[in-house]
Protein backbone atom coordinates (compact mmCIF):
# COMPACT_ATOMS: atom_id res chain seq x y z
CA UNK A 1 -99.89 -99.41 -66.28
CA UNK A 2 -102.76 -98.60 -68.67
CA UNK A 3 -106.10 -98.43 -67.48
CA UNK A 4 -108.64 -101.14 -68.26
CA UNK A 5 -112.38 -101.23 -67.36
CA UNK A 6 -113.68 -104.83 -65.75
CA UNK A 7 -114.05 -106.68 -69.47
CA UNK A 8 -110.70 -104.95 -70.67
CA UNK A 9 -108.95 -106.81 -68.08
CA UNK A 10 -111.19 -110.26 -68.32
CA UNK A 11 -110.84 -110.43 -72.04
CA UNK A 12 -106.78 -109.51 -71.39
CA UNK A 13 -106.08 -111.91 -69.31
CA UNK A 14 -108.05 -114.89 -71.18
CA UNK A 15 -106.34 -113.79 -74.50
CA UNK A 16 -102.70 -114.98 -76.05
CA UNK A 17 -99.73 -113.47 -76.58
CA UNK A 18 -98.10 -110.57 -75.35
CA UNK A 19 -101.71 -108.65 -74.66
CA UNK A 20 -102.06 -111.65 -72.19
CA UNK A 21 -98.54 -111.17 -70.98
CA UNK A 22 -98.34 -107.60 -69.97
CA UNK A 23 -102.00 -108.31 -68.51
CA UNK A 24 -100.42 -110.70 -66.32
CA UNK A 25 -97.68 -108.67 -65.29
CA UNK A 26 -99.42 -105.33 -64.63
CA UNK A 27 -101.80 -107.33 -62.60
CA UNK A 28 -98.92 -109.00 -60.39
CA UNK A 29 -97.38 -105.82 -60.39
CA UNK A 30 -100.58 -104.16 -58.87
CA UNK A 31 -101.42 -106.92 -56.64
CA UNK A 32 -97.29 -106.55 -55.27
CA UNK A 33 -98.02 -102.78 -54.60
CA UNK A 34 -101.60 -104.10 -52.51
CA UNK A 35 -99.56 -106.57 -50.48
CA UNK A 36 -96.38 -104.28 -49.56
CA UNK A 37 -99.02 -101.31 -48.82
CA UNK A 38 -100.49 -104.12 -46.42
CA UNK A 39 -97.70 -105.74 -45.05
CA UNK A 40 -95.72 -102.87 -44.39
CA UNK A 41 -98.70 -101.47 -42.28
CA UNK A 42 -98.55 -104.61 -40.40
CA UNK A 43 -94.48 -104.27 -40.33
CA UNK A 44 -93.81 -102.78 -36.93
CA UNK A 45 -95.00 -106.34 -35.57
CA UNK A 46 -92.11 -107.67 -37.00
CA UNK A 47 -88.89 -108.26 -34.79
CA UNK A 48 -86.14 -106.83 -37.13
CA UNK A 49 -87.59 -107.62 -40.72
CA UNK A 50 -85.45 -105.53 -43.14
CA UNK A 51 -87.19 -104.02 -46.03
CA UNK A 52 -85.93 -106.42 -48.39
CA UNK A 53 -87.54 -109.24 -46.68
CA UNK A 54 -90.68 -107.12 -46.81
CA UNK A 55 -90.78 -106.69 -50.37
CA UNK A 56 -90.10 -110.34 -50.75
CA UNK A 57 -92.81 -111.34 -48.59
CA UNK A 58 -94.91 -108.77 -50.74
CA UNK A 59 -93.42 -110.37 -53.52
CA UNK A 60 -94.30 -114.01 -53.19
CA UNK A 61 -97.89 -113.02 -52.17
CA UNK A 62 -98.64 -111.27 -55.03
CA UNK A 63 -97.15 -114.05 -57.50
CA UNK A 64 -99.63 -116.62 -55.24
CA UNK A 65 -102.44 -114.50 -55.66
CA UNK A 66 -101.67 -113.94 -59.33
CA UNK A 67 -101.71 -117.53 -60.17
CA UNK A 68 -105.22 -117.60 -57.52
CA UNK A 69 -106.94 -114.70 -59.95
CA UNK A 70 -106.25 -116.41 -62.99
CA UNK A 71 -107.77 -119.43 -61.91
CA UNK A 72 -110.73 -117.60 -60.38
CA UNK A 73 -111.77 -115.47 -63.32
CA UNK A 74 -114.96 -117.09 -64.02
CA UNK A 75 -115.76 -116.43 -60.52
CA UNK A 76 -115.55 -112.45 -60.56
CA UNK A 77 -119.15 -111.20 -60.59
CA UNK A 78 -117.98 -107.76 -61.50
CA UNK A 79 -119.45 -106.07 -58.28
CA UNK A 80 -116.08 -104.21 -57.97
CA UNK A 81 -113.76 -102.86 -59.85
CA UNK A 82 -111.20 -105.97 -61.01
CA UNK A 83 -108.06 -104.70 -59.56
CA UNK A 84 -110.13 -104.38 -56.23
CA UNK A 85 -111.26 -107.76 -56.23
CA UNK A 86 -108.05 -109.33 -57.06
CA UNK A 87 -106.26 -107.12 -54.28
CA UNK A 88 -108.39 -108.52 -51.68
CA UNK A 89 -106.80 -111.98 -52.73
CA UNK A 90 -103.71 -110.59 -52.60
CA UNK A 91 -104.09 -108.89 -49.06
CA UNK A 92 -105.09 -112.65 -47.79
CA UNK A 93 -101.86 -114.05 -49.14
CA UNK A 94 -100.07 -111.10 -47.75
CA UNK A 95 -101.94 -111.55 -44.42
CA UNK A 96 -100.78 -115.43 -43.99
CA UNK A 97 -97.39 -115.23 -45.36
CA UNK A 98 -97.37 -112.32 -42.54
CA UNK A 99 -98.62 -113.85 -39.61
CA UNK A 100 -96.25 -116.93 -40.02
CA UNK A 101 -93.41 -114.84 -40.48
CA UNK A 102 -94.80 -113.37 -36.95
CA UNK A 103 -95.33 -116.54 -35.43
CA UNK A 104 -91.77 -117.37 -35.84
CA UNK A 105 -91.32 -115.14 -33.03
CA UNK A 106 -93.93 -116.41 -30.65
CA UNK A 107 -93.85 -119.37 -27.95
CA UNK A 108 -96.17 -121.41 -28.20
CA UNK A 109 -97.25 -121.15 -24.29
CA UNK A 110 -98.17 -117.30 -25.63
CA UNK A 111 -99.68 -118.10 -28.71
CA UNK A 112 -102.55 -115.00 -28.75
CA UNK A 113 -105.93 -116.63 -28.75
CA UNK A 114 -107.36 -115.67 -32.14
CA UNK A 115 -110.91 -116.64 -31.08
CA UNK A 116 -111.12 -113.74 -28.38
CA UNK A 117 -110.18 -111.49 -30.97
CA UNK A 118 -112.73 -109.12 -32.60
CA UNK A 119 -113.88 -110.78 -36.37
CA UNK A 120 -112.03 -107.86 -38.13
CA UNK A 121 -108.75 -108.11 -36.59
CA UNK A 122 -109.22 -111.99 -36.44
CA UNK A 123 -109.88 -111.98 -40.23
CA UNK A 124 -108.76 -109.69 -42.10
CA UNK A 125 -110.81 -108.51 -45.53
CA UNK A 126 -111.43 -105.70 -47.15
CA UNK A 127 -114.77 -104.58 -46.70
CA UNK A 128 -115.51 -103.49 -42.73
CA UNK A 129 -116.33 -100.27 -43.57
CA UNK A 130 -119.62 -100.85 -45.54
CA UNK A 131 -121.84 -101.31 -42.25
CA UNK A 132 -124.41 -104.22 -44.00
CA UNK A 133 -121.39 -106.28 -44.80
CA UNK A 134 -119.38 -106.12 -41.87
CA UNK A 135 -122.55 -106.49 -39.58
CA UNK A 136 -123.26 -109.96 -41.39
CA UNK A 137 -119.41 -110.54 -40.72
CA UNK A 138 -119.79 -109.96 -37.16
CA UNK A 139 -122.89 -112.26 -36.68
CA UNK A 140 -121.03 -115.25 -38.43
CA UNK A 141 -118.26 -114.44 -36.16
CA UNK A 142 -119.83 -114.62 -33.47
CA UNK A 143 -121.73 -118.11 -34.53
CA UNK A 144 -118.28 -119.96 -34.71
CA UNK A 145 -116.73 -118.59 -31.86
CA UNK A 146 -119.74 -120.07 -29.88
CA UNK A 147 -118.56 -123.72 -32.14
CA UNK A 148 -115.74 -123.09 -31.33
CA UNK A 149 -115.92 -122.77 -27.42
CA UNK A 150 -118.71 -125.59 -26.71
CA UNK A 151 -117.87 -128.15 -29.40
CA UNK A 152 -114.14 -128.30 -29.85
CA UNK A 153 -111.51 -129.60 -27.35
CA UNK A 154 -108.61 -127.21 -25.97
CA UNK A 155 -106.56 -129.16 -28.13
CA UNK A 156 -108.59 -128.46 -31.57
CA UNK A 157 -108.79 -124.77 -30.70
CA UNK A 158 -105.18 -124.23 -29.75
CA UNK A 159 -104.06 -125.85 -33.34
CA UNK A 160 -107.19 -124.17 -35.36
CA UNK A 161 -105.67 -121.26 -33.65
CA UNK A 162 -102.22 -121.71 -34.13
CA UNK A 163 -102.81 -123.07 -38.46
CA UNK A 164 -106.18 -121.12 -39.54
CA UNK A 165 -105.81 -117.90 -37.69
CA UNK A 166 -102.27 -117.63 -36.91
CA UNK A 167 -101.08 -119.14 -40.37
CA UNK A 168 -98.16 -121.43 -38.81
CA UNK A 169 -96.58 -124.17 -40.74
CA UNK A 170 -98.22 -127.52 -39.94
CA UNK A 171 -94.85 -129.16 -39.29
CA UNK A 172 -93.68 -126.30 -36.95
CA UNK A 173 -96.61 -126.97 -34.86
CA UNK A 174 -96.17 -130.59 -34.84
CA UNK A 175 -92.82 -130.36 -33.58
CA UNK A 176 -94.11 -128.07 -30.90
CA UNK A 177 -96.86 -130.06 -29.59
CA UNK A 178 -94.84 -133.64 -29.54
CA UNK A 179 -96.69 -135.26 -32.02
CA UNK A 180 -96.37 -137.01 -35.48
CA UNK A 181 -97.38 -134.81 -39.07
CA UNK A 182 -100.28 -137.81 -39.38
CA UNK A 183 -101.87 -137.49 -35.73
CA UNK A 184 -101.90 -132.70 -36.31
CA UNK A 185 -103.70 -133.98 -40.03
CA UNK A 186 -106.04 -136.00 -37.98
CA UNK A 187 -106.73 -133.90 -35.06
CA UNK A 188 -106.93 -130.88 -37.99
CA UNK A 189 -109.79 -132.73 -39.60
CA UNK A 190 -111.68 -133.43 -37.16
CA UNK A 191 -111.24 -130.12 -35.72
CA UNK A 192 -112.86 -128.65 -39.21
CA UNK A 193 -115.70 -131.24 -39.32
CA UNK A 194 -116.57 -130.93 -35.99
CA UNK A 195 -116.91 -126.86 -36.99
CA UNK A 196 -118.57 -127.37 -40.15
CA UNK A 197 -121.20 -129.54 -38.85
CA UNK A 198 -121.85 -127.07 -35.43
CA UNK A 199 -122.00 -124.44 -38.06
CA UNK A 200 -124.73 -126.03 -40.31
CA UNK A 201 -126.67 -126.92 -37.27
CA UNK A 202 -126.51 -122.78 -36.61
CA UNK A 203 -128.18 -122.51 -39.98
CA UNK A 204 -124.43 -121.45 -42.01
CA UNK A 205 -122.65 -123.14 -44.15
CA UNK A 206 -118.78 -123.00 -45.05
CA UNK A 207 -119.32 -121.58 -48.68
CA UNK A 208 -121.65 -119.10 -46.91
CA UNK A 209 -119.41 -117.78 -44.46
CA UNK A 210 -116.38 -118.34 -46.96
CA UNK A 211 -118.15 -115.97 -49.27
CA UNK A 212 -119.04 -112.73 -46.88
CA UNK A 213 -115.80 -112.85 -45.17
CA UNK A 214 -113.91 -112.85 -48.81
CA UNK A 215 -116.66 -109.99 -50.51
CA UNK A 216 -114.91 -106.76 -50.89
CA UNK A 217 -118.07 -104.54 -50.26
């Protein structure tokens, strides 16, 4: 793959062509080599996942996160270098393609509580070792975990849990609890405005939080 500086890569990828073309697929091909390296760290979780189902896990997150980049290029602020940025999106779609793969293997009656867990294992970004960043991290994780507790039912934060942190499929869960696709979409939403609105009483908002927890330091 050739190398390309940040505005090699931007004015690659928003040209025609083939120079478009191979842009696109050395950057799916980079972003594929991010989300194996991540998923196969994550691997031994996995109750007898061969390696071809890795690599197609690492596969469909990196053709996800392809399609995300190219629709997010006028949002790159060039902080980074481009391939870093765009395998951070990559790693998320590697991360929730992951943990539902894992939570086909769970009960729901031990479905680990993602809110006791520590913001970086909880959420995983790049970025926890740059101390500033991951200190902010912490602090916002710590303001929704107290929304969480006092201003949700057990019944908000067991399917937050079970969709946002644990990645399950929506209809998997509503088969699980006894209840219709409708009332989970209900109960979701006001699960999410009940959090938003405890979190801009706190003095955050969404895009805030959204933003620190996807910066790549």
């Amino acid at each position: 793959m050739p190398e390309r500086s940040n505005p090699e890569w931007l004015a690659h990828l928003r040209s025609a062509g083939p120079e478009q073309q191979e842009a696109i697929e050395d950057l799916r091909r980079a972003l594929e080599r991010a989300a194996l390296f991540y998923i196969r760290r994550r691997a031994p979780g996995l109750k007898g996942a061969a390696t071809d189902e890795l690599e197609s896990l690492a596969q469909d997150a990196a053709q996800e996160a392809t399609l995300q980049v190219l629709d997010k290029l006028d949002s790159f602020r060039g902080e980074s270098r481009f391939l870093t940025w765009a395998s951070a999106i990559a790693v998320g779609r590697a991360m929730t393609a992951l943990r539902r793969r894992l939570w086909q293997d769970v009960s729901l009656d031990r479905m680990p509580n993602g809110w006791q867990e520590p913001a970086d294992i909880a959420i995983s970004a790049n970025g926890w070792e740059h101390p500033d960043l991951a200190a902010e991290r912490q602090e916002m994780w710590d303001v929704i975990r107290d929304v969480v507790a006092r201003e949700l039912t057990q019944r908000q934060r067991d399917v937050l849990n079970q969709l946002v942190l644990n990645g399950a499929n929506a209809e998997e869960v509503a088969e699980r609890l006894g209840t219709s696709p409708g009332a989970l979409y209900k109960m979701t939403h006001d699960a999410r405005r009940k959090l938003k609105a405890g979190l801009l009483k706190r003095g955050f908002s969404t895009d805030e939080i959204l933003d620190a927890f996807a910066a790549a330091g």
